[in-house]
C-alpha atoms as a PDB file:
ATOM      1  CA  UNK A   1      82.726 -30.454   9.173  1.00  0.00           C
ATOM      2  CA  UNK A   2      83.852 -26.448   9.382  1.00  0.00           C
ATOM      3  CA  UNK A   3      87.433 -27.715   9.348  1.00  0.00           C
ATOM      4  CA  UNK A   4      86.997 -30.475   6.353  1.00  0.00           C
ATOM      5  CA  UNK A   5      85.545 -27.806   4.463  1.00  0.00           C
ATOM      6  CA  UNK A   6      88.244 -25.109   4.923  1.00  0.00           C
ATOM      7  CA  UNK A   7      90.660 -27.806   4.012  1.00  0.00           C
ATOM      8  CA  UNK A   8      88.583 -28.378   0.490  1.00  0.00           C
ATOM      9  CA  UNK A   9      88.830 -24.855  -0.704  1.00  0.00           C
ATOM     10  CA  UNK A  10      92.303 -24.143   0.519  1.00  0.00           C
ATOM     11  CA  UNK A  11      93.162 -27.771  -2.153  1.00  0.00           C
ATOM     12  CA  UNK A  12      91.073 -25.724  -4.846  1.00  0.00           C
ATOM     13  CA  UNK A  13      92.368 -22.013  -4.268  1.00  0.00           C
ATOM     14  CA  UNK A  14      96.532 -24.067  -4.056  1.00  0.00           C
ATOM     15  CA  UNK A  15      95.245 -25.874  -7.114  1.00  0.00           C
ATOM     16  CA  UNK A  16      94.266 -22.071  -8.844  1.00  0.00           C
ATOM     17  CA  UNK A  17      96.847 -20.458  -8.070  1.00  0.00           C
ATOM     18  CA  UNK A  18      99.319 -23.061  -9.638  1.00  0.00           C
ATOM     19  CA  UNK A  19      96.780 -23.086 -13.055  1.00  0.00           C
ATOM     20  CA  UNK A  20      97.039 -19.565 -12.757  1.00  0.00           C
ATOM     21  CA  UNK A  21     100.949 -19.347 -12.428  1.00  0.00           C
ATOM     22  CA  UNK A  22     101.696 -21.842 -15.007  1.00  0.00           C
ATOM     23  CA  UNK A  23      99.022 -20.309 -17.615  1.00  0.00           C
ATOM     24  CA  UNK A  24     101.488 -18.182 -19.320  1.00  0.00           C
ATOM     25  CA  UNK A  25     103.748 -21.311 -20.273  1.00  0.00           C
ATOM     26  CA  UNK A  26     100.110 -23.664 -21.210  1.00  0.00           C
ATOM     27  CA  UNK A  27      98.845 -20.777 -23.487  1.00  0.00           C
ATOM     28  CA  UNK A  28     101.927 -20.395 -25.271  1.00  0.00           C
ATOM     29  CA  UNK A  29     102.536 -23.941 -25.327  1.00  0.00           C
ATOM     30  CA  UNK A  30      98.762 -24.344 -27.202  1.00  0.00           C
ATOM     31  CA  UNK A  31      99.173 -21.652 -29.362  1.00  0.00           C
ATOM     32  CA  UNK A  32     102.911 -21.896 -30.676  1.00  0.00           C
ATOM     33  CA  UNK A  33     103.751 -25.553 -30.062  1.00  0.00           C
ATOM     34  CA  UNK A  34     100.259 -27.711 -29.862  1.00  0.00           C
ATOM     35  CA  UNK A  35      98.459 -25.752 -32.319  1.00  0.00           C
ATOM     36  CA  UNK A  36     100.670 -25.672 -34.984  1.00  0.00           C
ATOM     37  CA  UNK A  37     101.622 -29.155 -34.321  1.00  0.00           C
ATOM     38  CA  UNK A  38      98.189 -30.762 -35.323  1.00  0.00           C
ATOM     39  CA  UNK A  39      97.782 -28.132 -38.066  1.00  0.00           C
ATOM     40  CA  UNK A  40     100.734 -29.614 -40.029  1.00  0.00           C
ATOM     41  CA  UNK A  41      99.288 -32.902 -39.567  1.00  0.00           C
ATOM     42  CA  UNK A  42      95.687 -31.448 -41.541  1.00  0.00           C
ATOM     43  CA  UNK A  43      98.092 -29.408 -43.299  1.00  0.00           C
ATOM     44  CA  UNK A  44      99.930 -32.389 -44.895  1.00  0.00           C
ATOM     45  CA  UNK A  45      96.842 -34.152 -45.784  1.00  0.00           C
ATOM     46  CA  UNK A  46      95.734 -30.768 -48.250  1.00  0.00           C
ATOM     47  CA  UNK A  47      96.411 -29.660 -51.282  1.00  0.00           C
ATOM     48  CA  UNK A  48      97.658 -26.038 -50.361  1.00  0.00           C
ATOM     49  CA  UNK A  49      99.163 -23.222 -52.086  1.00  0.00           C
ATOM     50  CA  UNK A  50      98.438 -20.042 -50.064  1.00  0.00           C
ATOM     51  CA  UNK A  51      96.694 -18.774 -53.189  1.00  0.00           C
ATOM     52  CA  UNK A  52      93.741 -21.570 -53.390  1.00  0.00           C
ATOM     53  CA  UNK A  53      91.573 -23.060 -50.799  1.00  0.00           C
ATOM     54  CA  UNK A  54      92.606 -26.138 -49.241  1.00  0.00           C
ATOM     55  CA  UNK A  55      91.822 -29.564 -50.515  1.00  0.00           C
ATOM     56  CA  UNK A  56      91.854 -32.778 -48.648  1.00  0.00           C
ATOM     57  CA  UNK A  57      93.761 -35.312 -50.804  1.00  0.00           C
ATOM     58  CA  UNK A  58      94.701 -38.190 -48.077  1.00  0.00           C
ATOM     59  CA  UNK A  59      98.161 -39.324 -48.945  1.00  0.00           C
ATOM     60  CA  UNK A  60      99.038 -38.181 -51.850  1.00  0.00           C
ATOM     61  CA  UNK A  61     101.715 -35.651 -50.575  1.00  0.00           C
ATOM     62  CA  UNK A  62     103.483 -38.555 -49.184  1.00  0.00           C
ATOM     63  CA  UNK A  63     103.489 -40.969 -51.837  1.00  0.00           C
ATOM     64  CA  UNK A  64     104.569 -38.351 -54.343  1.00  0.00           C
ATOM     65  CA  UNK A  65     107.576 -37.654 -52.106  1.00  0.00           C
ATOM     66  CA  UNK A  66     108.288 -41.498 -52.438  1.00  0.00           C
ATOM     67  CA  UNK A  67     107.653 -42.186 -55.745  1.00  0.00           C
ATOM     68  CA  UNK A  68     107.430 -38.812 -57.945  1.00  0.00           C
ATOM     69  CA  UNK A  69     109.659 -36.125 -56.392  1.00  0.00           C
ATOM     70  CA  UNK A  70     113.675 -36.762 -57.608  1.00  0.00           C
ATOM     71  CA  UNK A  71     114.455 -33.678 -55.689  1.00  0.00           C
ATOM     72  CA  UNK A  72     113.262 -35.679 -52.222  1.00  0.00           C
ATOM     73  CA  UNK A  73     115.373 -38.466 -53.184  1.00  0.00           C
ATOM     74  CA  UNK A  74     118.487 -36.187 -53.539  1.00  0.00           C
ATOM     75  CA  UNK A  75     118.314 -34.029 -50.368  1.00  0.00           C
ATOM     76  CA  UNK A  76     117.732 -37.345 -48.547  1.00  0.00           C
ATOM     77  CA  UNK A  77     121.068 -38.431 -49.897  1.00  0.00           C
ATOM     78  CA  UNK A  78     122.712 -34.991 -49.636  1.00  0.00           C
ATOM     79  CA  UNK A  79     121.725 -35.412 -45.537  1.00  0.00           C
ATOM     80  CA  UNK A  80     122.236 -38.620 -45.482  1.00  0.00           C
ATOM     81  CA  UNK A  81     125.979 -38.351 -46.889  1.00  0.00           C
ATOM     82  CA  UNK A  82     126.473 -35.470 -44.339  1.00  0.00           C
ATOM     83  CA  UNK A  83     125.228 -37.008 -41.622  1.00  0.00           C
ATOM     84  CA  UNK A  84     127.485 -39.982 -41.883  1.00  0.00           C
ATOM     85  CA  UNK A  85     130.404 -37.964 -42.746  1.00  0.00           C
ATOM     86  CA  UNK A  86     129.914 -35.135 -40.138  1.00  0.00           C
ATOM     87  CA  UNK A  87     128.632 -36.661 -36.723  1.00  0.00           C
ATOM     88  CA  UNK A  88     131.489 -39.091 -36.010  1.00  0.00           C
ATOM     89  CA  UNK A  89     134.035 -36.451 -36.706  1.00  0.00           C
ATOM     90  CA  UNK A  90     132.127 -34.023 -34.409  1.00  0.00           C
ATOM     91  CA  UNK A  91     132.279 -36.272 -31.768  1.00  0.00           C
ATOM     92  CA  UNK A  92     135.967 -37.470 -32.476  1.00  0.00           C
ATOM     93  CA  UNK A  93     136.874 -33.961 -32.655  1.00  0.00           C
ATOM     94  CA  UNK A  94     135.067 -32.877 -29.624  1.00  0.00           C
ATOM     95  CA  UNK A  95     136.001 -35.391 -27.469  1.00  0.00           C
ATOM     96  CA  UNK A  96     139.908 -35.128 -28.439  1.00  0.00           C
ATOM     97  CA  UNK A  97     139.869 -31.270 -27.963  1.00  0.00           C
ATOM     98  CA  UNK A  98     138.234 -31.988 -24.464  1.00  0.00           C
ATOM     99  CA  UNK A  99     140.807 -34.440 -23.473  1.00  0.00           C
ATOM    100  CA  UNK A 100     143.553 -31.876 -24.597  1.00  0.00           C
ATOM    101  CA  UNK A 101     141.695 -28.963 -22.535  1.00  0.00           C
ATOM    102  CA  UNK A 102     141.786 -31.389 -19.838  1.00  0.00           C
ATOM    103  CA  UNK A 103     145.424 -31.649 -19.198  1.00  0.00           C
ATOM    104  CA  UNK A 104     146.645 -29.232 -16.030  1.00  0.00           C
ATOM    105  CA  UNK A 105     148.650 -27.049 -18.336  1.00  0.00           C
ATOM    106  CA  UNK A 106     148.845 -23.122 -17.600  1.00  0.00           C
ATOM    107  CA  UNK A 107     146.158 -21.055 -19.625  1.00  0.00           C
ATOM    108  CA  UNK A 108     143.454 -24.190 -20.245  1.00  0.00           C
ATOM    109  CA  UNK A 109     140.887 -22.058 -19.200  1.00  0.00           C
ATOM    110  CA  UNK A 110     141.369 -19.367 -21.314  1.00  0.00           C
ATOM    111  CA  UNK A 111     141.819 -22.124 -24.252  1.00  0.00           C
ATOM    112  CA  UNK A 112     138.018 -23.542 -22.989  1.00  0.00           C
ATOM    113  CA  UNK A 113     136.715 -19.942 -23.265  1.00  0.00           C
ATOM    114  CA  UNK A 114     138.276 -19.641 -26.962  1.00  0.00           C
ATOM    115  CA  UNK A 115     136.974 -22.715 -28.396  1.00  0.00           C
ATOM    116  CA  UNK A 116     133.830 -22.532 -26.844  1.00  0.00           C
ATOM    117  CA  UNK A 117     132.836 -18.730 -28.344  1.00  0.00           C
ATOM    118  CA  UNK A 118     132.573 -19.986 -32.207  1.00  0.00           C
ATOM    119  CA  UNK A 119     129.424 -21.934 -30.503  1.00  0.00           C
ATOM    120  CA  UNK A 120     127.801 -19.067 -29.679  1.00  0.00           C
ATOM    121  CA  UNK A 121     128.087 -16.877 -32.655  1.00  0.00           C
ATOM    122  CA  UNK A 122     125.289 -15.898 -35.167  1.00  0.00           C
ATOM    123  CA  UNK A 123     124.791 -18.769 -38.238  1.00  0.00           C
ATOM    124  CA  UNK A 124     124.940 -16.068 -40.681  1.00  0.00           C
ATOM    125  CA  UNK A 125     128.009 -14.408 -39.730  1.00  0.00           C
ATOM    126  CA  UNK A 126     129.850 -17.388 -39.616  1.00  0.00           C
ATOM    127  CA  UNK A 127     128.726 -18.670 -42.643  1.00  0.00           C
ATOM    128  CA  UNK A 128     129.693 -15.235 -44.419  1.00  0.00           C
ATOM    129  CA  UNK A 129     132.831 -15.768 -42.340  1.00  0.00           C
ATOM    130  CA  UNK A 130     133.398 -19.118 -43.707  1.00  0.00           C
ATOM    131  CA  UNK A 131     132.314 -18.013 -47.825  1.00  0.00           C
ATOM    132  CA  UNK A 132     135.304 -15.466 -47.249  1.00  0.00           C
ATOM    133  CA  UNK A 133     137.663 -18.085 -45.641  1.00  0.00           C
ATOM    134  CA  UNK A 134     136.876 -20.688 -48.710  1.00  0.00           C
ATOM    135  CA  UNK A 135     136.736 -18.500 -51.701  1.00  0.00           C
ATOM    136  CA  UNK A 136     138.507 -19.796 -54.526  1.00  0.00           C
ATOM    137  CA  UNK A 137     139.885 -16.444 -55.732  1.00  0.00           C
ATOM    138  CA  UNK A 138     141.152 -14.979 -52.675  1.00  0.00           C
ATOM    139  CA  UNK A 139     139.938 -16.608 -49.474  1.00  0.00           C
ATOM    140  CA  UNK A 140     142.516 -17.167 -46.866  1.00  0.00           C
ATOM    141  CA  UNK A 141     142.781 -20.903 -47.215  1.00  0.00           C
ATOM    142  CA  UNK A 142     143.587 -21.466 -50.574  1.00  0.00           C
ATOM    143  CA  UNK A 143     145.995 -18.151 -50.472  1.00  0.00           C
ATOM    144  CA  UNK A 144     147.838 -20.251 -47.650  1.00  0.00           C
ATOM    145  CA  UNK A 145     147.837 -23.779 -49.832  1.00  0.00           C
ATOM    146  CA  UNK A 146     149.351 -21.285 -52.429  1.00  0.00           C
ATOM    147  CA  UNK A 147     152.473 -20.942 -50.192  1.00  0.00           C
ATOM    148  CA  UNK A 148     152.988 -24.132 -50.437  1.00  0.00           C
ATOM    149  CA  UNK A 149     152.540 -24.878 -53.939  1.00  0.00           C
ATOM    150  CA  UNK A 150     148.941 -26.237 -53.409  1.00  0.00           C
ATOM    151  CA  UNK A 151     145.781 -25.433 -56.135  1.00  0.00           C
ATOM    152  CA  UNK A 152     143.211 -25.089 -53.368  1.00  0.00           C
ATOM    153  CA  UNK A 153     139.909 -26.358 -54.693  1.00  0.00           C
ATOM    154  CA  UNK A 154     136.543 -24.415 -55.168  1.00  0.00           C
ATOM    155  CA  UNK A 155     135.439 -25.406 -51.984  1.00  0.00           C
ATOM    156  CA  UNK A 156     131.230 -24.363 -51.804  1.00  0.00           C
ATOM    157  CA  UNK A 157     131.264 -23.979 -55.802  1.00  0.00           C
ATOM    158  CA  UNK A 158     132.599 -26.819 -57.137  1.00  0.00           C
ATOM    159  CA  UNK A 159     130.291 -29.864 -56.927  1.00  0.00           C
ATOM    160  CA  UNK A 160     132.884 -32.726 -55.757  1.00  0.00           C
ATOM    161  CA  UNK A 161     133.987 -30.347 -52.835  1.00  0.00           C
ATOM    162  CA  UNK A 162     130.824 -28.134 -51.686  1.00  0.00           C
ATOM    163  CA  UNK A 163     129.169 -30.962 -49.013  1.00  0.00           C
ATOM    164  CA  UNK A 164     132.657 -31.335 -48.333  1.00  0.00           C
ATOM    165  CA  UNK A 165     133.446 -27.610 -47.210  1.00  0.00           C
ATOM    166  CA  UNK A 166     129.713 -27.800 -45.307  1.00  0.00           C
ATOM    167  CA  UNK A 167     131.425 -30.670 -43.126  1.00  0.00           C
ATOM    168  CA  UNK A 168     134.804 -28.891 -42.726  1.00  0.00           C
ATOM    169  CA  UNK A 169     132.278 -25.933 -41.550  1.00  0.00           C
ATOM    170  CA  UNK A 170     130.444 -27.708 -38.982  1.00  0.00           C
ATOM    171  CA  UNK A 171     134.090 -28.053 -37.168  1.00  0.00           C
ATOM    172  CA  UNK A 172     133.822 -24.467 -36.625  1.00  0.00           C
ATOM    173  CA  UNK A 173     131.241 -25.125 -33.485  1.00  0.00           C
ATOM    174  CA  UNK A 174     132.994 -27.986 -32.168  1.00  0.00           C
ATOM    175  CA  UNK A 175     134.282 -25.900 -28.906  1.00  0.00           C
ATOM    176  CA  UNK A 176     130.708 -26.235 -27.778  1.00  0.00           C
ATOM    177  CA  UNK A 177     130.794 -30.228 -27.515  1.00  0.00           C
ATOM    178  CA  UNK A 178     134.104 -29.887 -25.942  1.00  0.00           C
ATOM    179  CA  UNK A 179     133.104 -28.185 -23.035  1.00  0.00           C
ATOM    180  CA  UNK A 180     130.519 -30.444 -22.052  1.00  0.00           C
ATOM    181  CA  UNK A 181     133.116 -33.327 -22.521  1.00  0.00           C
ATOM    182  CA  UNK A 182     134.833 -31.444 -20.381  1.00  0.00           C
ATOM    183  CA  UNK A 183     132.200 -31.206 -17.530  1.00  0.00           C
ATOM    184  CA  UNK A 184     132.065 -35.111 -18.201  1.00  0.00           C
ATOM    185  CA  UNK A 185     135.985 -35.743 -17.711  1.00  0.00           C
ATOM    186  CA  UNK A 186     135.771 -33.594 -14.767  1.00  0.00           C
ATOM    187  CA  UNK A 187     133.358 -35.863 -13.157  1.00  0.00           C
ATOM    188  CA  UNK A 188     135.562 -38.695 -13.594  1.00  0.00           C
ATOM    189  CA  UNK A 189     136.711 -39.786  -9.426  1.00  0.00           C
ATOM    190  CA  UNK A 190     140.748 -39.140  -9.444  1.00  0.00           C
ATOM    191  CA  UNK A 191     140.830 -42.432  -7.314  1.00  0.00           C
ATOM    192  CA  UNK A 192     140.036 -44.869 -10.213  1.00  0.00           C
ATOM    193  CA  UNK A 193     142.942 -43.549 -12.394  1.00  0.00           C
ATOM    194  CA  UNK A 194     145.387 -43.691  -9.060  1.00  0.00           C
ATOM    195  CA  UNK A 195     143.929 -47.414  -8.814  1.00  0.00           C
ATOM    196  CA  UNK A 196     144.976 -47.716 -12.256  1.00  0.00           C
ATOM    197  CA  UNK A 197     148.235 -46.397 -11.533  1.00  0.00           C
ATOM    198  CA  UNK A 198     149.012 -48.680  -8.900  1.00  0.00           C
ATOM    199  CA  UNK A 199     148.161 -51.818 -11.071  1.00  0.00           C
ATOM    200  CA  UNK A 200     150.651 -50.234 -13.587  1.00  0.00           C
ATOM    201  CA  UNK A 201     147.720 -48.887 -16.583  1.00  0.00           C
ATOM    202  CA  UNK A 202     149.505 -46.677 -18.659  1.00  0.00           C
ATOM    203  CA  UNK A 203     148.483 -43.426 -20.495  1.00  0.00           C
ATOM    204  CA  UNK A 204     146.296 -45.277 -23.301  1.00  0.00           C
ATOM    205  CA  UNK A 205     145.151 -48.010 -20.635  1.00  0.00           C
ATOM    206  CA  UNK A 206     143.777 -45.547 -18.591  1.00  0.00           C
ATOM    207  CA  UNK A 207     141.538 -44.169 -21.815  1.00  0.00           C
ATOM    208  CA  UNK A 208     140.422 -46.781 -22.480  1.00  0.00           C
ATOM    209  CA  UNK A 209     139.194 -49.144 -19.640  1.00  0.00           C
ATOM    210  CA  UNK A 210     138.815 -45.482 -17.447  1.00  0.00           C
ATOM    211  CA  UNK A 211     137.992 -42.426 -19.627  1.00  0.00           C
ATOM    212  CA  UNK A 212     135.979 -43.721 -22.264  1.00  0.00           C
ATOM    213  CA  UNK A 213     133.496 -45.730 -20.398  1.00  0.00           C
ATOM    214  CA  UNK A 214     132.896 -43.758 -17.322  1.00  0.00           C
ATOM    215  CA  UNK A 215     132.417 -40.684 -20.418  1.00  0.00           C
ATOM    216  CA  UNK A 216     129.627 -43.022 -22.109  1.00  0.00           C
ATOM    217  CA  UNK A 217     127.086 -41.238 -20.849  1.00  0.00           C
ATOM    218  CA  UNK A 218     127.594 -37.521 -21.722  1.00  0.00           C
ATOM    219  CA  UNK A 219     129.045 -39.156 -25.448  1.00  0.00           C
ATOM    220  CA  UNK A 220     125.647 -40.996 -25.741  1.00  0.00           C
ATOM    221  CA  UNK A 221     124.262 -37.503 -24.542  1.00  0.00           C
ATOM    222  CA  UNK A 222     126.249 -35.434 -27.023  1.00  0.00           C
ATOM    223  CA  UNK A 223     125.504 -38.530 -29.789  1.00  0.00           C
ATOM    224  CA  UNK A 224     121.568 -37.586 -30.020  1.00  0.00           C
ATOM    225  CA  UNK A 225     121.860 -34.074 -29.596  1.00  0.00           C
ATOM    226  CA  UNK A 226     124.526 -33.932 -32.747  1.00  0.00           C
ATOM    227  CA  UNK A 227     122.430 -36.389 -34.691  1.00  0.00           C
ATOM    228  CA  UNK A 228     119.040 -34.414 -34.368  1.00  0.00           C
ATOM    229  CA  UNK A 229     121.114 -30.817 -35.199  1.00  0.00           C
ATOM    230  CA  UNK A 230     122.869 -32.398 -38.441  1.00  0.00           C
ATOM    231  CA  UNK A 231     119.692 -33.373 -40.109  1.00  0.00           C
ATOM    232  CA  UNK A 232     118.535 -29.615 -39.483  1.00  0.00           C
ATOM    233  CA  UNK A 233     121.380 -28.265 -41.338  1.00  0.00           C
ATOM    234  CA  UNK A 234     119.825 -25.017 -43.264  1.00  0.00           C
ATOM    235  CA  UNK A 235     121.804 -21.548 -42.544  1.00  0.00           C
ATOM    236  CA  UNK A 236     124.779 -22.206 -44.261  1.00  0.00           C
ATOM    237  CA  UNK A 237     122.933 -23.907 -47.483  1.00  0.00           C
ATOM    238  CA  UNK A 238     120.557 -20.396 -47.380  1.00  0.00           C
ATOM    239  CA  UNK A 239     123.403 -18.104 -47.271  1.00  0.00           C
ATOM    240  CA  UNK A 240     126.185 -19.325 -49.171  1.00  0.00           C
ATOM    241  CA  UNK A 241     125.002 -22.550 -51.970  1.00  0.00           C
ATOM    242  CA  UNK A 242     121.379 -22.292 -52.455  1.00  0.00           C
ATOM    243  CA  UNK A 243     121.191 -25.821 -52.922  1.00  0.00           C
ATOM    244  CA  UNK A 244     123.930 -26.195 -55.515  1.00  0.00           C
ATOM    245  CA  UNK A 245     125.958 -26.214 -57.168  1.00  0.00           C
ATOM    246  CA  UNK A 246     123.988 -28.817 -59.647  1.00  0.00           C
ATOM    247  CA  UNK A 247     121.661 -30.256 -56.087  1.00  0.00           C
ATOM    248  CA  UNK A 248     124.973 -31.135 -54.271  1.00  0.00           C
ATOM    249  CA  UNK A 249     123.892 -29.085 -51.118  1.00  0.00           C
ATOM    250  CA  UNK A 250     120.338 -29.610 -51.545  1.00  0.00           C
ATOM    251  CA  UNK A 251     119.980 -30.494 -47.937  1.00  0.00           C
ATOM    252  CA  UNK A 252     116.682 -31.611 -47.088  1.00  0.00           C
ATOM    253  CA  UNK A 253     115.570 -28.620 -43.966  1.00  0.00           C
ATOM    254  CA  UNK A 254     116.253 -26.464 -47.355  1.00  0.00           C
ATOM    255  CA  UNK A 255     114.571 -28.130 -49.895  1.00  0.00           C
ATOM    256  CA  UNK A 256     111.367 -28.474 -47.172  1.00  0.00           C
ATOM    257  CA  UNK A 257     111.798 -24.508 -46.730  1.00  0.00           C
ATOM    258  CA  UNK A 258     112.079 -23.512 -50.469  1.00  0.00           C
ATOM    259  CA  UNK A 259     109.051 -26.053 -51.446  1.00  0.00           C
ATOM    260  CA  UNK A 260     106.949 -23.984 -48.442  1.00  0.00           C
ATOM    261  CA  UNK A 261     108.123 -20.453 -49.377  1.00  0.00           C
ATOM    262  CA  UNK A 262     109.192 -20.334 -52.654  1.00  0.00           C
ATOM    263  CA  UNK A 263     106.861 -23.190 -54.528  1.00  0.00           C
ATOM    264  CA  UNK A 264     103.989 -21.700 -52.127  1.00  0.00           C
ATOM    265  CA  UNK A 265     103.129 -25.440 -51.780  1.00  0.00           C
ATOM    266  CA  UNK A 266     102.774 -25.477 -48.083  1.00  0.00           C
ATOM    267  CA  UNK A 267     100.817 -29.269 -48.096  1.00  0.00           C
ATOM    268  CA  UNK A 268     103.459 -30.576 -49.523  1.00  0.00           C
ATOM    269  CA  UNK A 269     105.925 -28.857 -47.193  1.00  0.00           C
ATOM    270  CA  UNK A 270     104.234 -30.058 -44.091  1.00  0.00           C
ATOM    271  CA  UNK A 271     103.898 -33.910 -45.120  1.00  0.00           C
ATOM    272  CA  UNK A 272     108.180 -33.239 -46.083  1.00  0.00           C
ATOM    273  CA  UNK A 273     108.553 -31.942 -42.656  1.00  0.00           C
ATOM    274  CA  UNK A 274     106.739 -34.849 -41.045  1.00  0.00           C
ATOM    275  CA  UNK A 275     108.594 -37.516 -42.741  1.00  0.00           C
ATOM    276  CA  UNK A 276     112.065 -35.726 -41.859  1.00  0.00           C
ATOM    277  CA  UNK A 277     110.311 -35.852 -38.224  1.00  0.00           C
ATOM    278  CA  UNK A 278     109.866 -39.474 -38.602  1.00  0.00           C
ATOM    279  CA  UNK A 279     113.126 -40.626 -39.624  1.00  0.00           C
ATOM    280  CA  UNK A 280     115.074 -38.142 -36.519  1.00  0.00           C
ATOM    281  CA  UNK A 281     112.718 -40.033 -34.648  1.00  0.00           C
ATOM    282  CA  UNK A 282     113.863 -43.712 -35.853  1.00  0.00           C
ATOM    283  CA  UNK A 283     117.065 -42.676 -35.826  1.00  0.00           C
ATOM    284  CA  UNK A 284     116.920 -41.333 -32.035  1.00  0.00           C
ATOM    285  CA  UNK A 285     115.424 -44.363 -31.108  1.00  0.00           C
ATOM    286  CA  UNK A 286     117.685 -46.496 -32.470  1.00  0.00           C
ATOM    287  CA  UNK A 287     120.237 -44.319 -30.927  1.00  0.00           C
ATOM    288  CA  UNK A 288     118.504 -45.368 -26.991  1.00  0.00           C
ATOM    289  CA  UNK A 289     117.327 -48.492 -27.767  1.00  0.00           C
ATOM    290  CA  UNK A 290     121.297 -49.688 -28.665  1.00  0.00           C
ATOM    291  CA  UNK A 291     122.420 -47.339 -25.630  1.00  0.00           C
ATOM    292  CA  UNK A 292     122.147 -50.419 -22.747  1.00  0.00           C
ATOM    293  CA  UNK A 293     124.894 -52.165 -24.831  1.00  0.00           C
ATOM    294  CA  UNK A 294     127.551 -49.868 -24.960  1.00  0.00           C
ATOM    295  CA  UNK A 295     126.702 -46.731 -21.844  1.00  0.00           C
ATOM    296  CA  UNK A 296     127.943 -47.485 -18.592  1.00  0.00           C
ATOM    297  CA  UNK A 297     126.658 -45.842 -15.256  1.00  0.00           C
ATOM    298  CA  UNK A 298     128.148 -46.043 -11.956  1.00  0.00           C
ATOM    299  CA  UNK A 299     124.704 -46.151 -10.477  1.00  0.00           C
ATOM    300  CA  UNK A 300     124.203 -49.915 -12.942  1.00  0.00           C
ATOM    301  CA  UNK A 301     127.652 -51.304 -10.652  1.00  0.00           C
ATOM    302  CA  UNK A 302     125.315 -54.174  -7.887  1.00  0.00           C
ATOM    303  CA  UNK A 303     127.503 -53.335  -4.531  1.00  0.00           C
END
């Protein structure tokens, strides 16, 4: 009986001791993550403008965003358009870079290290870096297209080329996909490309029935990570456009930030932020639910 209950309250002084050691992490998950996470639920459900008292008004934030907001409409397109324009040349451009990075050529290394430290640079420098780079009047890369004869365009201030010069910007960070291609090529056995060899694969062979699918699963890895970061596009819109020039850079992370801080209308800012929310979330899903045709793992291969 003495022993039983010694056993009991060593259980319940283990079982304190691990409450107690994870309580730091559980507080701060309540107060900064839970918390706020069913406030913007009541949140979007209110009438709200910092300056007035709350009002419950159901829906209405939503279906105005549907049916009586033009503004929604158009950053919904302006993401949209990026999205489709600037995730599959991320991933082209990230997974060519690692496959040159790959070869055993002197100095690859201190290539990796180059191309990977634009991903770890502050948004706002680079985006001041970039406004330099693109400026019509003297920026480097029209003064170069001058050399050659070349008007360069307005780049971030001409309508027909500013969501344009926000994709050619997102190539900046593309050393950070890269590497982790990289770690994924690495991983690759060196016995299925000698295999290959031997049946007489060549270079493009080998990429393809080799490289590509045993790399499925760090590009379906890389494929939701990119696609939940380019919906969030916002530092280089708050820097450099504002939005324009007339809504073509109205992204939608923007137009959800000035409607909270600038309109003061946080209600309708919250039920914005949960229908963003919703649609990363359809799109993720759709992302893992199409991911059994098309990733391979080893671990799927019946012995």
């Amino acid at each position: 009986m003495r022993r039983s209950l010694s056993k009991n309250t060593l259980a319940r002084r283990e079982a304190l001791e691990g409450w107690l050691g994870i309580s730091p992490w559980l507080i701060g998950f309540l107060l900064f993550t839970a918390g706020p996470f069913v406030v913007s639920i009541a949140m979007s459900l209110t009438d709200w403008r910092i300056t007035v008292a709350p009002t419950f008004i159901g829906l209405k934030n939503y279906i105005k965003a549907f049916t009586d907001d033009p503004n929604f409409w158009q950053a919904i397109k302006v993401t949209f358009t990026y999205v489709a324009m600037a995730l599959p040349l991320g991933l082209f451009c990230g997974l060519g870079l690692s496959l040159l990075l790959n070869q055993k050529v002197p100095g690859a290394r201190t290539f990796g290290t180059l191309f990977y430290l634009p991903a770890v640079l502050s948004g706002v420098s680079v985006a001041l870096m970039w406004m330099w780079l693109l400026n019509p009047d003297y920026g480097v890369v029209n003064t170069l297209l001058g050399v050659f004869g070349i008007q360069g365009p307005n780049w971030f201030w001409d309508p027909d080329w500013s969501l344009a010069s926000v994709v050619l910007m997102s190539l900046w960070r593309v050393g950070g996909s890269a590497i982790i291609y990289l770690a994924g090529l690495q991983n690759i056995s060196p016995h299925l490309y000698e295999a290959a060899e031997i049946d007489g694969a060549g270079r493009w062979a080998k990429l393809r029935h080799i490289t590509l699918p045993m790399l499925t699963p760090t590009i379906f890895f890389q494929l939701v990570m990119e696609l939940i970061d380019a919906f969030q596009v916002f530092t280089v819109i708050y820097v450099i456009t504002d939005g324009g020039p007339m809504r073509s850079t109205l992204f939608y992370l923007f137009y959800m930030f000035r409607t909270a801080f600038e309109d003061f209308d946080m209600g309708y800012a919250s039920a914005l932020a949960w229908i963003m929310g919703a649609i990363i979330l359809a799109f993720t899903g759709l992302v893992f639910k199409s991911s059994p045709l098309w990733v391979f793992y080893e671990s799927d291969v019946k012995q």
